[in-house]
C-alpha atoms as a PDB file:
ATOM      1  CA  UNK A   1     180.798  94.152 147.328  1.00  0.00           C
ATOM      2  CA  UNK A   2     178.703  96.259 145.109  1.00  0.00           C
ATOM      3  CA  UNK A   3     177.804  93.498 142.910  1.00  0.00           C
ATOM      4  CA  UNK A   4     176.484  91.730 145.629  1.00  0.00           C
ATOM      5  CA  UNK A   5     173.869  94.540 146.386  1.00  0.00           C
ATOM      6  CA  UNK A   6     173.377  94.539 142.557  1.00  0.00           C
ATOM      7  CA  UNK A   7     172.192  90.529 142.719  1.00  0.00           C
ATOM      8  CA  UNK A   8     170.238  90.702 146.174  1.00  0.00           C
ATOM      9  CA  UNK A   9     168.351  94.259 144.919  1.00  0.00           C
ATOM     10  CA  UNK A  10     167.845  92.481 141.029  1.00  0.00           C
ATOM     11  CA  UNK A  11     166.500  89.169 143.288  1.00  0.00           C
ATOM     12  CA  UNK A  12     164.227  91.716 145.491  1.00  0.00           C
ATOM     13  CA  UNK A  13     162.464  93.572 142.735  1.00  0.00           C
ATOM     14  CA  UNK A  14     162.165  90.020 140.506  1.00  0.00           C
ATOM     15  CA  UNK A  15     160.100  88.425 143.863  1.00  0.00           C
ATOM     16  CA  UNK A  16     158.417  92.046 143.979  1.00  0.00           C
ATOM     17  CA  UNK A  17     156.848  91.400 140.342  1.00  0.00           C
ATOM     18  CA  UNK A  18     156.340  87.895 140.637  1.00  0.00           C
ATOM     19  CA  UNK A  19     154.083  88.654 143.460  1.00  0.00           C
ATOM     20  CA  UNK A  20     152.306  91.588 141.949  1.00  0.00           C
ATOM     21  CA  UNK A  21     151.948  89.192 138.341  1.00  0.00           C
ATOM     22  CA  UNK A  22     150.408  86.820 141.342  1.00  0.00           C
ATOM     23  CA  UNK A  23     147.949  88.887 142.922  1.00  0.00           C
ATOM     24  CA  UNK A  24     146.778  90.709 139.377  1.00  0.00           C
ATOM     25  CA  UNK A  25     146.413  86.928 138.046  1.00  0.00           C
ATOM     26  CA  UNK A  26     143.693  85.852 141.383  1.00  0.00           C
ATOM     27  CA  UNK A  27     141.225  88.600 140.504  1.00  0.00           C
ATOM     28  CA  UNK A  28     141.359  87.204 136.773  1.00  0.00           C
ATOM     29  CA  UNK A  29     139.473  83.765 136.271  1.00  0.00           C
ATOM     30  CA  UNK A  30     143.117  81.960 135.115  1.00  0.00           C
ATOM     31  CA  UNK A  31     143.781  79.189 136.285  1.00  0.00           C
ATOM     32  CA  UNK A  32     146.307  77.038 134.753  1.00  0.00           C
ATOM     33  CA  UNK A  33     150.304  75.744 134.102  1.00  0.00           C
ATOM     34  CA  UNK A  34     151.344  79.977 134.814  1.00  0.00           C
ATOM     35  CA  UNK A  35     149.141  80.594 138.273  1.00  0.00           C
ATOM     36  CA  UNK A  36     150.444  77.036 139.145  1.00  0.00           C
ATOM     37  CA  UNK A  37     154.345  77.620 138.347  1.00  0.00           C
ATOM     38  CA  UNK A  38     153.732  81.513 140.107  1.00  0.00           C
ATOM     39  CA  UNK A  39     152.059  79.810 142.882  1.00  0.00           C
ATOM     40  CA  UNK A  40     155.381  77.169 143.341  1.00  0.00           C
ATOM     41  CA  UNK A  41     157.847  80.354 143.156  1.00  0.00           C
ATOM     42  CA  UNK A  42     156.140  82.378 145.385  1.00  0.00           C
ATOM     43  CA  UNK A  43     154.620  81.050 148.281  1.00  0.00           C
ATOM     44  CA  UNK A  44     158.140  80.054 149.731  1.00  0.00           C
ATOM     45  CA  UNK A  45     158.790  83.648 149.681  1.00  0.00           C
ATOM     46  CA  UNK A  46     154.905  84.179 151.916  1.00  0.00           C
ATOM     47  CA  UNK A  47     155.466  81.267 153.893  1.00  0.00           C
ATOM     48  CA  UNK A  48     157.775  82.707 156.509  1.00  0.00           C
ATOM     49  CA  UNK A  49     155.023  85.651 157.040  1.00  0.00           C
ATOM     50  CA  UNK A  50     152.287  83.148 157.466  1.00  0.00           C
ATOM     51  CA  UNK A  51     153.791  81.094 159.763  1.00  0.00           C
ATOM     52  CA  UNK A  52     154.560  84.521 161.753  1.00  0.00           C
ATOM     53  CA  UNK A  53     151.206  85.764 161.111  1.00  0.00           C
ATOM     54  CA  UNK A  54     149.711  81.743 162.592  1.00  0.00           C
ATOM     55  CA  UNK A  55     151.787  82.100 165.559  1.00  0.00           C
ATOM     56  CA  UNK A  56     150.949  85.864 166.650  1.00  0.00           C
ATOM     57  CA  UNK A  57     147.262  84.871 165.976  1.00  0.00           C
ATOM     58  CA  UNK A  58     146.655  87.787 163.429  1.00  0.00           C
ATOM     59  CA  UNK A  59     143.191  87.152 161.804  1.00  0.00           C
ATOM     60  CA  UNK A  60     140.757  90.432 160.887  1.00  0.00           C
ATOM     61  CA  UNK A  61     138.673  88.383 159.140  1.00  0.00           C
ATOM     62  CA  UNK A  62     138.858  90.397 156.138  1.00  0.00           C
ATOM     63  CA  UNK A  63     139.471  89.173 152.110  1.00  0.00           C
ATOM     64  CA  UNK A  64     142.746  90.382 151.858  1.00  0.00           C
ATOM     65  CA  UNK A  65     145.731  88.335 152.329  1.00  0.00           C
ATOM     66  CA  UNK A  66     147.568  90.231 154.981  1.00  0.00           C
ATOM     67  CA  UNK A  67     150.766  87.869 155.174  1.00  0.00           C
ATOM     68  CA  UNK A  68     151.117  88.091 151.204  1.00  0.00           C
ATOM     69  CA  UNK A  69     150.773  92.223 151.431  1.00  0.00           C
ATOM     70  CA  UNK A  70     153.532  92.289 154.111  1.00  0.00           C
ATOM     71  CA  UNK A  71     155.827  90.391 152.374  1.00  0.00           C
ATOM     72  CA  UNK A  72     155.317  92.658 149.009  1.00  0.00           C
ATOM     73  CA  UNK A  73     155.724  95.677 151.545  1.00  0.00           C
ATOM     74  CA  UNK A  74     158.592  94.232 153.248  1.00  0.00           C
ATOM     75  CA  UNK A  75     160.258  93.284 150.049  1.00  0.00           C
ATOM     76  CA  UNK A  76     159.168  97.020 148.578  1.00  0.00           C
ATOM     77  CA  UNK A  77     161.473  98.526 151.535  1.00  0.00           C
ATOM     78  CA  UNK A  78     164.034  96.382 151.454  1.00  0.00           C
ATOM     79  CA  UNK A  79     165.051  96.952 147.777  1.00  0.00           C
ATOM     80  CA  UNK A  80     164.494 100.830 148.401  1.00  0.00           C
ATOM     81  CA  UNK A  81     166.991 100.530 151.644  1.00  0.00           C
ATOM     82  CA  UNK A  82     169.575  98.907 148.905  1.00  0.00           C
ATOM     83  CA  UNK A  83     169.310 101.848 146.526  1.00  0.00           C
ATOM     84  CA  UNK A  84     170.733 104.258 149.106  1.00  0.00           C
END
């Protein structure tokens, strides 16, 4: 059973820095085959938030993706509730 936590927790902090190698990557002018393949592996992991974030109509209008920083916060507190 322990390895199991081992695998999801290892799977949890791997999306965690794919996302944060995401987000440092759109301030940079990069585009290329790397923001495309991050892009691919990612926004599966987003999409669930954004389609939650669509329905509840959650828009402040501001320039910062808020489904993208919930799901890096959500992902931050599930790997921390696995190291307990």
């Amino acid at each position: 059973m322990q390895i199991v936590f081992i695998i999801v927790w290892s799977l949890l902090n791997a999306a965690e820095l794919l996302l944060l190698f995401r987000a440092i990557l759109s301030w940079l002018p990069v585009s290329g085959r790397i923001t495309d393949i991050l892009e691919r592996v990612t926004e599966p992991i987003i999409m669930p938030m954004r389609v939650l974030f669509d329905r509840l109509g959650i828009e402040l209008g501001i320039p910062i993706d808020l489904p993208y920083l919930a799901t890096f916060i959500l992902l931050s507190v599930l790997s921390s509730i696995l190291t307990i």
